[in-house]
C-alpha atoms as a PDB file:
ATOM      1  CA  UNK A   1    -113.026 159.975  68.426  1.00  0.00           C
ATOM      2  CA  UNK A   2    -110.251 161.506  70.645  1.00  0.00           C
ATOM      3  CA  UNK A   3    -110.415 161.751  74.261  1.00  0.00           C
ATOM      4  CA  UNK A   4    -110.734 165.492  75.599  1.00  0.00           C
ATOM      5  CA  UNK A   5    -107.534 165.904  77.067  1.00  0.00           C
ATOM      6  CA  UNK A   6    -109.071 168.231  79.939  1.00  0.00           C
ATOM      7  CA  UNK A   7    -111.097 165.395  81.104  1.00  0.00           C
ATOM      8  CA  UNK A   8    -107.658 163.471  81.609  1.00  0.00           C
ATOM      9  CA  UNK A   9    -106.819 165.849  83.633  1.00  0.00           C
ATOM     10  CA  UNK A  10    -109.784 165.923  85.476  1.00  0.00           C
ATOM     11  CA  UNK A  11    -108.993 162.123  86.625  1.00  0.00           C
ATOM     12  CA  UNK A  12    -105.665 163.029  87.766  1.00  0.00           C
ATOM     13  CA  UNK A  13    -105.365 162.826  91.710  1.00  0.00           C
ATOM     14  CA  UNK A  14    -105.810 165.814  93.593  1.00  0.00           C
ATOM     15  CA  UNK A  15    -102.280 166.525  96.184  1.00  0.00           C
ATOM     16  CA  UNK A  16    -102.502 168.436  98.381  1.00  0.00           C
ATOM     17  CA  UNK A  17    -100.910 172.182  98.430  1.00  0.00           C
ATOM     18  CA  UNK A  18     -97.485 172.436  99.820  1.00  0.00           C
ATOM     19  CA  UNK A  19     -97.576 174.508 103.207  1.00  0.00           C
ATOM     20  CA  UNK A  20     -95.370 177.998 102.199  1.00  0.00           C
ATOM     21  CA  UNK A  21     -91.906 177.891 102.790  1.00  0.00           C
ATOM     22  CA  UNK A  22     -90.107 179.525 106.244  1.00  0.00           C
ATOM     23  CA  UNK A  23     -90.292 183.060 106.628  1.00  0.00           C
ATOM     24  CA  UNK A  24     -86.324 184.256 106.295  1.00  0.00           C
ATOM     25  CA  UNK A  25     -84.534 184.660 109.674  1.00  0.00           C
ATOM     26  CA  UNK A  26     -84.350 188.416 110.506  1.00  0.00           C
ATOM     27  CA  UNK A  27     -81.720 190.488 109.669  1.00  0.00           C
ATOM     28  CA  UNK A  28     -80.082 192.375 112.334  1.00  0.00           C
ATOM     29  CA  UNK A  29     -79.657 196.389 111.806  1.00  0.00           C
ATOM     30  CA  UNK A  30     -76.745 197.543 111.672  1.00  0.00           C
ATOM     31  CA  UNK A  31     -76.229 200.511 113.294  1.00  0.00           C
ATOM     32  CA  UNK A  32     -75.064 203.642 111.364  1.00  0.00           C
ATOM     33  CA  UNK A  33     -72.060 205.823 111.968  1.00  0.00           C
ATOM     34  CA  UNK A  34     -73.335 207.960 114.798  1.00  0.00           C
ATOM     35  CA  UNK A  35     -74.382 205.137 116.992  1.00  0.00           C
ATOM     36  CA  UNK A  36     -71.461 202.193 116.261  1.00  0.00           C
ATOM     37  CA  UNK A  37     -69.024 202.132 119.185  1.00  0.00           C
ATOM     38  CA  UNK A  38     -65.610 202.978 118.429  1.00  0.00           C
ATOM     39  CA  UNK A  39     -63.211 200.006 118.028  1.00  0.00           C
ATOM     40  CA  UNK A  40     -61.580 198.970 121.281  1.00  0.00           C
ATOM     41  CA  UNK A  41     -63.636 201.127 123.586  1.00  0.00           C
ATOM     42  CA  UNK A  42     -66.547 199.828 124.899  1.00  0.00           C
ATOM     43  CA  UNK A  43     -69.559 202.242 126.035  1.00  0.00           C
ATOM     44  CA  UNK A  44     -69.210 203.248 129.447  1.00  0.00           C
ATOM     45  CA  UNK A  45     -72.101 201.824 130.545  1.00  0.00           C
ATOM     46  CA  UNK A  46     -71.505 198.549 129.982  1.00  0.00           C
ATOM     47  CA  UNK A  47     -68.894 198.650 133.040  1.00  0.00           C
ATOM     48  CA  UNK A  48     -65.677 197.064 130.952  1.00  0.00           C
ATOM     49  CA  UNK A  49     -63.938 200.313 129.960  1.00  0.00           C
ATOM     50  CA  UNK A  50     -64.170 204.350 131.165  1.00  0.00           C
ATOM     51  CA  UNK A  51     -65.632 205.436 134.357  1.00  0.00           C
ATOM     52  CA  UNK A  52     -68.876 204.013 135.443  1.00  0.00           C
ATOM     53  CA  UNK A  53     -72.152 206.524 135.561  1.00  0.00           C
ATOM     54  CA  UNK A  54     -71.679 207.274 139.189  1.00  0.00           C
ATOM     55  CA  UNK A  55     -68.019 207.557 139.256  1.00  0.00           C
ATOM     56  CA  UNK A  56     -65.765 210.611 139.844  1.00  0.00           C
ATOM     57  CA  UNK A  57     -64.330 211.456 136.496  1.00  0.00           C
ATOM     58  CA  UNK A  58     -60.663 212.602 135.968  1.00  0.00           C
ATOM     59  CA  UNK A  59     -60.318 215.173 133.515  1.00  0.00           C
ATOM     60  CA  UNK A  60     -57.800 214.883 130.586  1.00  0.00           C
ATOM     61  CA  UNK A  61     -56.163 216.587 128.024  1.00  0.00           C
ATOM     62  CA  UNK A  62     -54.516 214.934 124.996  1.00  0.00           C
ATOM     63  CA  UNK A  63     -51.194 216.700 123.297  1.00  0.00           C
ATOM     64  CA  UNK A  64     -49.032 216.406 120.297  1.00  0.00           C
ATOM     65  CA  UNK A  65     -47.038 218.532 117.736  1.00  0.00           C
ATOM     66  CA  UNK A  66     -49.803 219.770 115.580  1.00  0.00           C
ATOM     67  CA  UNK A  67     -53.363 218.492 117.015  1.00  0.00           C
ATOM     68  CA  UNK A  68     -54.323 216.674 114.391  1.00  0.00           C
ATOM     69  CA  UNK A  69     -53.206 213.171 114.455  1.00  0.00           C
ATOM     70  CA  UNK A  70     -52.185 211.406 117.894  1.00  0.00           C
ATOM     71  CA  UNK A  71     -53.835 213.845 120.173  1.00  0.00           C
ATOM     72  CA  UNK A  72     -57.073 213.494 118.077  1.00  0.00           C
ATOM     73  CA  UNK A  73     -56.670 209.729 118.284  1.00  0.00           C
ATOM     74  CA  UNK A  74     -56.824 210.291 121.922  1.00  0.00           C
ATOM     75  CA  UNK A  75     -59.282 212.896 122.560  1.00  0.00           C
ATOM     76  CA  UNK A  76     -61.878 210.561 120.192  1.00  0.00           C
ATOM     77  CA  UNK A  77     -61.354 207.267 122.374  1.00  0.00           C
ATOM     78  CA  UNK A  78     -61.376 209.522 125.745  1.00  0.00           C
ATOM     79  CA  UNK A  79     -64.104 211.273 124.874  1.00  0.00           C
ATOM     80  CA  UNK A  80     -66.055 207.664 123.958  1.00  0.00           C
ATOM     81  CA  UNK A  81     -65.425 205.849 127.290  1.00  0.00           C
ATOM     82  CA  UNK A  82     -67.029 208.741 129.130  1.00  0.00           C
ATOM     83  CA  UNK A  83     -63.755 211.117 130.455  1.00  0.00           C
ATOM     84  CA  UNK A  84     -64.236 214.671 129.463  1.00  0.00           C
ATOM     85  CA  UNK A  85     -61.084 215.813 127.534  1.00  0.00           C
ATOM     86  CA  UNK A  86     -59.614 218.535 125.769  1.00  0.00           C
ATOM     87  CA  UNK A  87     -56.391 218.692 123.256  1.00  0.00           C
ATOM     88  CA  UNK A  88     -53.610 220.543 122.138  1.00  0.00           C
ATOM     89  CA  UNK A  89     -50.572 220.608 120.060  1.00  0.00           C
ATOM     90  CA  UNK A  90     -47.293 222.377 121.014  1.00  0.00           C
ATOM     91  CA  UNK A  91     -46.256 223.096 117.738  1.00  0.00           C
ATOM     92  CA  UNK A  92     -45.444 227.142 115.995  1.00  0.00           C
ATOM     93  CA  UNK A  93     -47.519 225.786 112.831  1.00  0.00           C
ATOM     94  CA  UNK A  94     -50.049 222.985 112.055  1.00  0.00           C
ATOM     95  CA  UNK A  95     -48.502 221.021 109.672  1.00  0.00           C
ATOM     96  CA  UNK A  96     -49.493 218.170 107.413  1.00  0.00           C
ATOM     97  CA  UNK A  97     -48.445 216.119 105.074  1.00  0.00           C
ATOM     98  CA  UNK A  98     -48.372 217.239 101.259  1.00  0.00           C
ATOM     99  CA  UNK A  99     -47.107 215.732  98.103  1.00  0.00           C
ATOM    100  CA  UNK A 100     -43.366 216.024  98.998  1.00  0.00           C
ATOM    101  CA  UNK A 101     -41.689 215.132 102.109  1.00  0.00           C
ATOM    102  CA  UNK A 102     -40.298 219.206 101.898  1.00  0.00           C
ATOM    103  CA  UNK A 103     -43.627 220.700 100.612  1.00  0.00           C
ATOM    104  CA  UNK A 104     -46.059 220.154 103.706  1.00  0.00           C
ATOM    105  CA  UNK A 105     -49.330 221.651 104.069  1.00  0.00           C
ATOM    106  CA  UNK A 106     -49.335 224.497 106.312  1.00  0.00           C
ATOM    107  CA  UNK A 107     -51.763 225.999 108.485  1.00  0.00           C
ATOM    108  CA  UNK A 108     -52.292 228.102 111.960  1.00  0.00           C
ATOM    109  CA  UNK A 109     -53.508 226.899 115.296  1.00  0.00           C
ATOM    110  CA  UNK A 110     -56.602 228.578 116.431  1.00  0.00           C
ATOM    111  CA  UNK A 111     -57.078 230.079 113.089  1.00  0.00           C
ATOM    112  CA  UNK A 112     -57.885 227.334 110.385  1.00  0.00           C
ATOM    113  CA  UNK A 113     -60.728 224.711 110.838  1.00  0.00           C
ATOM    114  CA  UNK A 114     -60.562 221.079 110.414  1.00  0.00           C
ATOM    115  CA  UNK A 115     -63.292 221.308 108.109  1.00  0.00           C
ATOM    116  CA  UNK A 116     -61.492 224.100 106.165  1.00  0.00           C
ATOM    117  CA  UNK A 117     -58.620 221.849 106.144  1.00  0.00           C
ATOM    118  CA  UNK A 118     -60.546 218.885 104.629  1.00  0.00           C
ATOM    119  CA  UNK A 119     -62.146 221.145 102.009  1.00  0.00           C
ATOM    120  CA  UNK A 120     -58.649 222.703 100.754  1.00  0.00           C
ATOM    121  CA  UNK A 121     -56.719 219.565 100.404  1.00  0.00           C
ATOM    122  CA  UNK A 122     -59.929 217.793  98.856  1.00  0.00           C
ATOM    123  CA  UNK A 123     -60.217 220.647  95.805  1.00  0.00           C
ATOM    124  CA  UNK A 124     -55.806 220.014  95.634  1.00  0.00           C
ATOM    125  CA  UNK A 125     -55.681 216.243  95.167  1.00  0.00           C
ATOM    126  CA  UNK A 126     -58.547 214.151  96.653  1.00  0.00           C
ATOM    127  CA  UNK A 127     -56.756 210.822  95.650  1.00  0.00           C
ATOM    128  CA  UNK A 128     -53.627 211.745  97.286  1.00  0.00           C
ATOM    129  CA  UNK A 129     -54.774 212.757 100.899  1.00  0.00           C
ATOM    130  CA  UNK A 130     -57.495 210.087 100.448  1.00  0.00           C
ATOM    131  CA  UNK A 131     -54.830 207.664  99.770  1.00  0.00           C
ATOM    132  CA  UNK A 132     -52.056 208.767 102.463  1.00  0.00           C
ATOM    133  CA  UNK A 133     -55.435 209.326 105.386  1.00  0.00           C
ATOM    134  CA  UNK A 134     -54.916 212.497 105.581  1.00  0.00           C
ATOM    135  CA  UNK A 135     -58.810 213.311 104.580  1.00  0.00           C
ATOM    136  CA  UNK A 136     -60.050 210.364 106.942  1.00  0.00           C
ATOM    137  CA  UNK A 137     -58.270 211.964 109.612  1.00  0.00           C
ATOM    138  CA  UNK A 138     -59.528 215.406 109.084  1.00  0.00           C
ATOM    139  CA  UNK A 139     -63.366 213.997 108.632  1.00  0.00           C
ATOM    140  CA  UNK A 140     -62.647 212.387 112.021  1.00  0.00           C
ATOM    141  CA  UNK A 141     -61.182 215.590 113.527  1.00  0.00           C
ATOM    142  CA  UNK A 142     -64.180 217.608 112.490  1.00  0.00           C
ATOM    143  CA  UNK A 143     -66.497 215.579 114.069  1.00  0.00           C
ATOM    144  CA  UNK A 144     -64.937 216.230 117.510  1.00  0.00           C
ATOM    145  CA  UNK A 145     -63.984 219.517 118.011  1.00  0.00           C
ATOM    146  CA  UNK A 146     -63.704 222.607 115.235  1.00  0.00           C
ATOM    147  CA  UNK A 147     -60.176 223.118 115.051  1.00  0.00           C
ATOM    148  CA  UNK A 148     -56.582 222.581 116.370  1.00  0.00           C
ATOM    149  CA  UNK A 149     -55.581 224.517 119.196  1.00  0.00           C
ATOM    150  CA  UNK A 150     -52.336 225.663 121.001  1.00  0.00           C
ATOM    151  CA  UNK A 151     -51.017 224.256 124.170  1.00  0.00           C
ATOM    152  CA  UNK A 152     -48.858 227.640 124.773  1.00  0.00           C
ATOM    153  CA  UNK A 153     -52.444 229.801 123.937  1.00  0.00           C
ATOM    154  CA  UNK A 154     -54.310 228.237 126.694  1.00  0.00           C
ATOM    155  CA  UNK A 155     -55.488 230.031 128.976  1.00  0.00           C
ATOM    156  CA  UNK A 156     -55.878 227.339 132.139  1.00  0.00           C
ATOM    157  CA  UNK A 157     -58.352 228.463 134.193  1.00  0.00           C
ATOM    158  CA  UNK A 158     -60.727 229.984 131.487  1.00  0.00           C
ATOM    159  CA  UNK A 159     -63.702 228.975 130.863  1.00  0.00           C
ATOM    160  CA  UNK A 160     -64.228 227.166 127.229  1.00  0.00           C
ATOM    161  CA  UNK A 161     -67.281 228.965 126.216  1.00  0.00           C
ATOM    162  CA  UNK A 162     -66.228 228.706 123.008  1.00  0.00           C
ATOM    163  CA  UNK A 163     -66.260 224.759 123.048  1.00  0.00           C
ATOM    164  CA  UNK A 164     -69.276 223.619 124.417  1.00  0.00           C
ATOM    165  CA  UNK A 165     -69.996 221.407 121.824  1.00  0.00           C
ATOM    166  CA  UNK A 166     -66.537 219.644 121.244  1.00  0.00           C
ATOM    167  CA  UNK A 167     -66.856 215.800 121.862  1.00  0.00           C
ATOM    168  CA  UNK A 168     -66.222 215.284 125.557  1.00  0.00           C
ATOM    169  CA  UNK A 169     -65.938 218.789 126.662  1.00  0.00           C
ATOM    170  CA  UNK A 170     -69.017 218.447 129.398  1.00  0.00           C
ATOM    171  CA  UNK A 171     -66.771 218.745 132.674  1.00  0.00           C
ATOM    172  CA  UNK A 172     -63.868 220.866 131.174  1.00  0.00           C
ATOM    173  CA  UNK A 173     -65.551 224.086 131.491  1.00  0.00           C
ATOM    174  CA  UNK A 174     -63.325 225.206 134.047  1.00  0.00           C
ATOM    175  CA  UNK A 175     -60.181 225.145 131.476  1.00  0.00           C
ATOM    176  CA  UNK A 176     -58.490 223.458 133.947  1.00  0.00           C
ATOM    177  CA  UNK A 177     -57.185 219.338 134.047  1.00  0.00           C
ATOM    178  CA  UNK A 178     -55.885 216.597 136.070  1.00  0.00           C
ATOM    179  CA  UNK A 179     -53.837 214.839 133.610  1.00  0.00           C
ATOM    180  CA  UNK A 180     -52.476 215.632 130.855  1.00  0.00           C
ATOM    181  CA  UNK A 181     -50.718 213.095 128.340  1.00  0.00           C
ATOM    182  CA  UNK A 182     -48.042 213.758 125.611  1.00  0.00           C
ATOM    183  CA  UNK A 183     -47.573 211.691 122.509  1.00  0.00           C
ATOM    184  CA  UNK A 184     -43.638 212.677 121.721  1.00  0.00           C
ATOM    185  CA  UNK A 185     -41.032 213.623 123.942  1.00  0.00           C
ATOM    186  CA  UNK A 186     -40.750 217.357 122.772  1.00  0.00           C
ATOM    187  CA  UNK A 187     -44.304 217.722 123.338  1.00  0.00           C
ATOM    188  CA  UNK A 188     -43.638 216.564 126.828  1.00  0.00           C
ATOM    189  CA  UNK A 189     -40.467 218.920 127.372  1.00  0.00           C
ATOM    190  CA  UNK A 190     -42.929 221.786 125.857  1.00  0.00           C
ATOM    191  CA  UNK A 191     -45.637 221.324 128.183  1.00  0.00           C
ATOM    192  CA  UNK A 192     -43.701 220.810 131.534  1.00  0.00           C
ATOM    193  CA  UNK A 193     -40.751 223.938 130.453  1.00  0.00           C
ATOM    194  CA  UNK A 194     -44.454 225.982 129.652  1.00  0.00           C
ATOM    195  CA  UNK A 195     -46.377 224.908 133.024  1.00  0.00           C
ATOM    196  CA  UNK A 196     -42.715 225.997 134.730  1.00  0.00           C
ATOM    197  CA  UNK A 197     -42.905 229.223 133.085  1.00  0.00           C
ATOM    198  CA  UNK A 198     -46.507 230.154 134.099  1.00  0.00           C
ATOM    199  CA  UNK A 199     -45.645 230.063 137.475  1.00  0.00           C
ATOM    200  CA  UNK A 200     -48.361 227.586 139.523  1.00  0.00           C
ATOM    201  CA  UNK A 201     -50.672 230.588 139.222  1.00  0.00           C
ATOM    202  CA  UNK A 202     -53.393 228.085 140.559  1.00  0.00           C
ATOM    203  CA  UNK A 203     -51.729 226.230 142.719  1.00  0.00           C
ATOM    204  CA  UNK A 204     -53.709 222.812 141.524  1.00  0.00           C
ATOM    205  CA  UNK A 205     -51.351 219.768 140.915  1.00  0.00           C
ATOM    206  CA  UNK A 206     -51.665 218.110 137.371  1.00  0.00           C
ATOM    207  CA  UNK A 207     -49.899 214.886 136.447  1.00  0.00           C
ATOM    208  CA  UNK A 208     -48.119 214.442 133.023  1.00  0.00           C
ATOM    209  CA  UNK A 209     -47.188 212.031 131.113  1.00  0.00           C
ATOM    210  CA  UNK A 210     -45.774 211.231 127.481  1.00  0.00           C
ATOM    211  CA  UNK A 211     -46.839 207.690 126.095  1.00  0.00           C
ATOM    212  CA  UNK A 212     -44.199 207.933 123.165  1.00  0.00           C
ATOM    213  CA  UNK A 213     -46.506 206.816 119.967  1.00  0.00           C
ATOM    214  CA  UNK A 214     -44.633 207.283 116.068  1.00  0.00           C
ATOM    215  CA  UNK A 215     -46.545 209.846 114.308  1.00  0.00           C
ATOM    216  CA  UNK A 216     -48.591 207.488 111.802  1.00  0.00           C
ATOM    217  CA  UNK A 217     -52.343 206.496 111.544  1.00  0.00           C
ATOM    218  CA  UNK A 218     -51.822 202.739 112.624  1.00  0.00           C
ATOM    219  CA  UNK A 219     -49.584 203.951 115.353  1.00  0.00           C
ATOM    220  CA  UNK A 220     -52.132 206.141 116.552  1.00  0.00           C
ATOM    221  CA  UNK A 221     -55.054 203.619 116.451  1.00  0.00           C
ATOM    222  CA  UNK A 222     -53.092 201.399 118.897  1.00  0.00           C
ATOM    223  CA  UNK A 223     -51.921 204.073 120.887  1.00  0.00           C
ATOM    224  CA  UNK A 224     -55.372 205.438 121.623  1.00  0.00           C
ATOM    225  CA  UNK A 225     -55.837 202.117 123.019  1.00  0.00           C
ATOM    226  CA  UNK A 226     -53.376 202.416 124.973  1.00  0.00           C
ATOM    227  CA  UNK A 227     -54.208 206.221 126.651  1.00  0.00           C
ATOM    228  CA  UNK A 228     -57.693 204.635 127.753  1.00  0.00           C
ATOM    229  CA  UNK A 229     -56.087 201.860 129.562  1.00  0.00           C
ATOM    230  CA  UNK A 230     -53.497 204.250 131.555  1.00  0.00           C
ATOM    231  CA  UNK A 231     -56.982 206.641 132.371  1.00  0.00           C
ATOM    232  CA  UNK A 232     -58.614 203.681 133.069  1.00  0.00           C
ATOM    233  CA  UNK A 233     -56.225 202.965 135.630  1.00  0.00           C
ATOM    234  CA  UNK A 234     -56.372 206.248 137.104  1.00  0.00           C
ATOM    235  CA  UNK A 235     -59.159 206.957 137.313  1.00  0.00           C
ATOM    236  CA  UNK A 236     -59.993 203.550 139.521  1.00  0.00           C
ATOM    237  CA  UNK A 237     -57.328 205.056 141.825  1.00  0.00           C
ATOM    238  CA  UNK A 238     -58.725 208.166 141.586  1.00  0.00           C
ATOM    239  CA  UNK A 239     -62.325 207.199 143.108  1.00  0.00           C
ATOM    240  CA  UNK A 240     -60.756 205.551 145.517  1.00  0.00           C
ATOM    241  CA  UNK A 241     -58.675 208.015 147.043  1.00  0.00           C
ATOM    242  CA  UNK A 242     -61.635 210.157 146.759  1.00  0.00           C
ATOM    243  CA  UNK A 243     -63.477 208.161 148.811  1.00  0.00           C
ATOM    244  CA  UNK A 244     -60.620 207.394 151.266  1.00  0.00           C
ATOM    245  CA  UNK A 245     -60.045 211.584 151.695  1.00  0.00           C
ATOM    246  CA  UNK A 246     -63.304 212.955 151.365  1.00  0.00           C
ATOM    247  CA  UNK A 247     -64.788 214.280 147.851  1.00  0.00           C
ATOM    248  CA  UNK A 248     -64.350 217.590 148.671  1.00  0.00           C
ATOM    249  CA  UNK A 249     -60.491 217.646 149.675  1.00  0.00           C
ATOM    250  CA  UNK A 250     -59.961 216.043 146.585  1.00  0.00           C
ATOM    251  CA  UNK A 251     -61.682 217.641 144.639  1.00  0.00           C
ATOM    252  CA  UNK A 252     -59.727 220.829 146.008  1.00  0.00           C
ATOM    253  CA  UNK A 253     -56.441 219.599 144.351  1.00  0.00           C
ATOM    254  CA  UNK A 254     -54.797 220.483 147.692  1.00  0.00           C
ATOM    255  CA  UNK A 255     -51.364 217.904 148.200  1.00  0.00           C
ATOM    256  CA  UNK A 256     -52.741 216.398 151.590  1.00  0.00           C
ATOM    257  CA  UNK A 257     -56.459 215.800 150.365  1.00  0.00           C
ATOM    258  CA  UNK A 258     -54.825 214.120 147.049  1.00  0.00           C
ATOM    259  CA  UNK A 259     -51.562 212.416 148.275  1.00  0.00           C
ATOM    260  CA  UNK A 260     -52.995 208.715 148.393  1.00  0.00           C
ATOM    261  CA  UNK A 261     -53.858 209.020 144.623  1.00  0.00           C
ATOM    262  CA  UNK A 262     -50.891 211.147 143.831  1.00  0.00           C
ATOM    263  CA  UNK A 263     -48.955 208.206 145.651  1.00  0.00           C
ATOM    264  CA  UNK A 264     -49.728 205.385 143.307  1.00  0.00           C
ATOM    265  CA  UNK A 265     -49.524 207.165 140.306  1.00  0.00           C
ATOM    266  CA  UNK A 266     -45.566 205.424 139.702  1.00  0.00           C
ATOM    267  CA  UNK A 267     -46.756 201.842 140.182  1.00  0.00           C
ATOM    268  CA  UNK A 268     -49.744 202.547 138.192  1.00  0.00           C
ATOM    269  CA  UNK A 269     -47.664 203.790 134.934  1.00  0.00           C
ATOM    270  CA  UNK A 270     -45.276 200.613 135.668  1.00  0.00           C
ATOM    271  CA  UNK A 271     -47.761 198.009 135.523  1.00  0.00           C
ATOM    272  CA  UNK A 272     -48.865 199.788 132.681  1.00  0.00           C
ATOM    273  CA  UNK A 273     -45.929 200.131 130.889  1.00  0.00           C
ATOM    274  CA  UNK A 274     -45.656 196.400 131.120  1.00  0.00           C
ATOM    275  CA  UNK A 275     -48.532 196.023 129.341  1.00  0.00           C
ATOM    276  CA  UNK A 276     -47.767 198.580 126.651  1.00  0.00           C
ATOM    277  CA  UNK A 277     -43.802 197.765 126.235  1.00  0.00           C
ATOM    278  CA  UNK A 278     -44.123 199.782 122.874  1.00  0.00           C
ATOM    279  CA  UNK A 279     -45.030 202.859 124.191  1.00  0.00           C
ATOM    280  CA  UNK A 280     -41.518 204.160 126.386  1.00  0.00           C
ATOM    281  CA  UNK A 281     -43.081 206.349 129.135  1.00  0.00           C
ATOM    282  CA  UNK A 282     -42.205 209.733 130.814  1.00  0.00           C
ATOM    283  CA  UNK A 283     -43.885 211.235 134.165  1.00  0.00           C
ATOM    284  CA  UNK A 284     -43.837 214.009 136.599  1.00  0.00           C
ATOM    285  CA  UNK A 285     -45.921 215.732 139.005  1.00  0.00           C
ATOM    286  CA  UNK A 286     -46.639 220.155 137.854  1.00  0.00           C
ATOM    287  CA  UNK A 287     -48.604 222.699 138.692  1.00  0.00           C
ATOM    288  CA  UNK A 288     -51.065 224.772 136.818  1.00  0.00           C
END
């Protein structure tokens, strides 16, 4: 007779169970687009980069031919270490690249949104201005302000109603600067033959500068960089000339309550340029 097979089994030593295995180790979040800092620029808060939460804050505003590319660049890492900032281009026409070197997109200042932009040249050729980052650019533009604007159209001294909700714009209200930086050397001629032309009408001093950066995305990335380290440096001066002449007088833009900042403004953009060889410099001392 054969052996039941299930009482075999039923001989069989008993192990015991395994303990379950490890629970996986946890996976970080990352975070998603509106919260990841920008590359290179730390948060404010964190003390390495940009004005600290208590500090006096210069006000900037970012320039080149047609407000799209460098000046963009700029205004987007300005505007993330904490400086409020407003931008321009000095150009007749916004102008962008198109499929031949002598058929560029064309478009007016004031007139034509970045978003409108991004939707025409997306229905022409998406692979195209996908490919050459001309639609990255313009989805980065949109999310700062609405549209390009004119350096000659500003009205300095006006209050920017109208732009409350541009990245960076709490503390430009006033339409009016302390620094103001260039990205090409006509821009700068533009901007300093303009500011002689108005006249001083305000009698407030405003430093400018050109930090000469080629007109190309990978140009502009590092030359953001670069922009936040010269405000950087400023601004450190700034606070402490403010608190060496009193808030108020400096705050005044008056020459005596600002001369110890306005002073060390030179050595500031040499040791800077030292650090940023790439970038050739320009500065001088105007008048709004």
């Amino acid at each position: 007779m054969s052996a039941d097979p299930r009482l075999a089994r039923a001989r069989l030593p008993v192990t015991a169970t395994p303990p379950p295995p490890p629970p996986p180790p946890a996976v970080q979040s990352t975070p998603d687009a509106t919260t990841q800092p920008v590359e290179g620029v730390t948060n404010a808060t964190n003390g390495d980069t940009g004005p600290g939460p208590n500090d006096y804050k210069l006000k900037f505003c970012t320039v080149c031919a047609s407000n799209n590319n460098r000046s963009m660049e700029g205004h987007l890492r300005l505007s993330a270490a904490g400086y409020p900032v407003i931008s321009f281009g000095t150009g007749s026409l916004v102008r962008l690249p198109g499929p031949t070197i002598n058929a560029p997109n064309v478009y007016n200042f004031n007139v034509s949104s970045y978003d409108t932009m991004y939707k025409e040249l997306e229905a022409k050729d998406p692979r195209l201005y996908r490919v050459n980052g001309i639609l990255n650019m313009l989805e980065r533009n949109r999310s700062l302000k609405w549209g390009p604007e004119r350096w000659q159209d500003w009205r300095v001294g006006e209050a920017r109603v109208a732009h409350a909700n541009d990245k960076g714009a709490l503390g430009t209200e006033g339409g009016v600067v302390d620094v103001v930086i260039t990205c090409e050397e006509r821009c700068w001629d533009a901007v300093v033959d303009d500011l002689l032309n108005r006249g001083a009408p305000l009698n407030k001093p405003v430093h400018v500068f050109n930090v000469d950066i080629k007109d190309s995305h990978e140009e502009a990335l590092v030359g953001g960089k670069a922009i936040v380290d010269l405000a950087d440096n400023l601004n450190r001066a700034a606070n402490a000339a403010k608190e060496q002449d009193g808030h108020d007088a400096f705050r005044a833009g008056t020459g005596a309550g600002r001369a110890s900042f306005d002073e060390q403004v030179p050595d500031i953009l040499a040791e800077w340029q030292e650090r940023w060889p790439q970038f050739p410099a320009l500065w001088t001392l105007s008048w709004f």
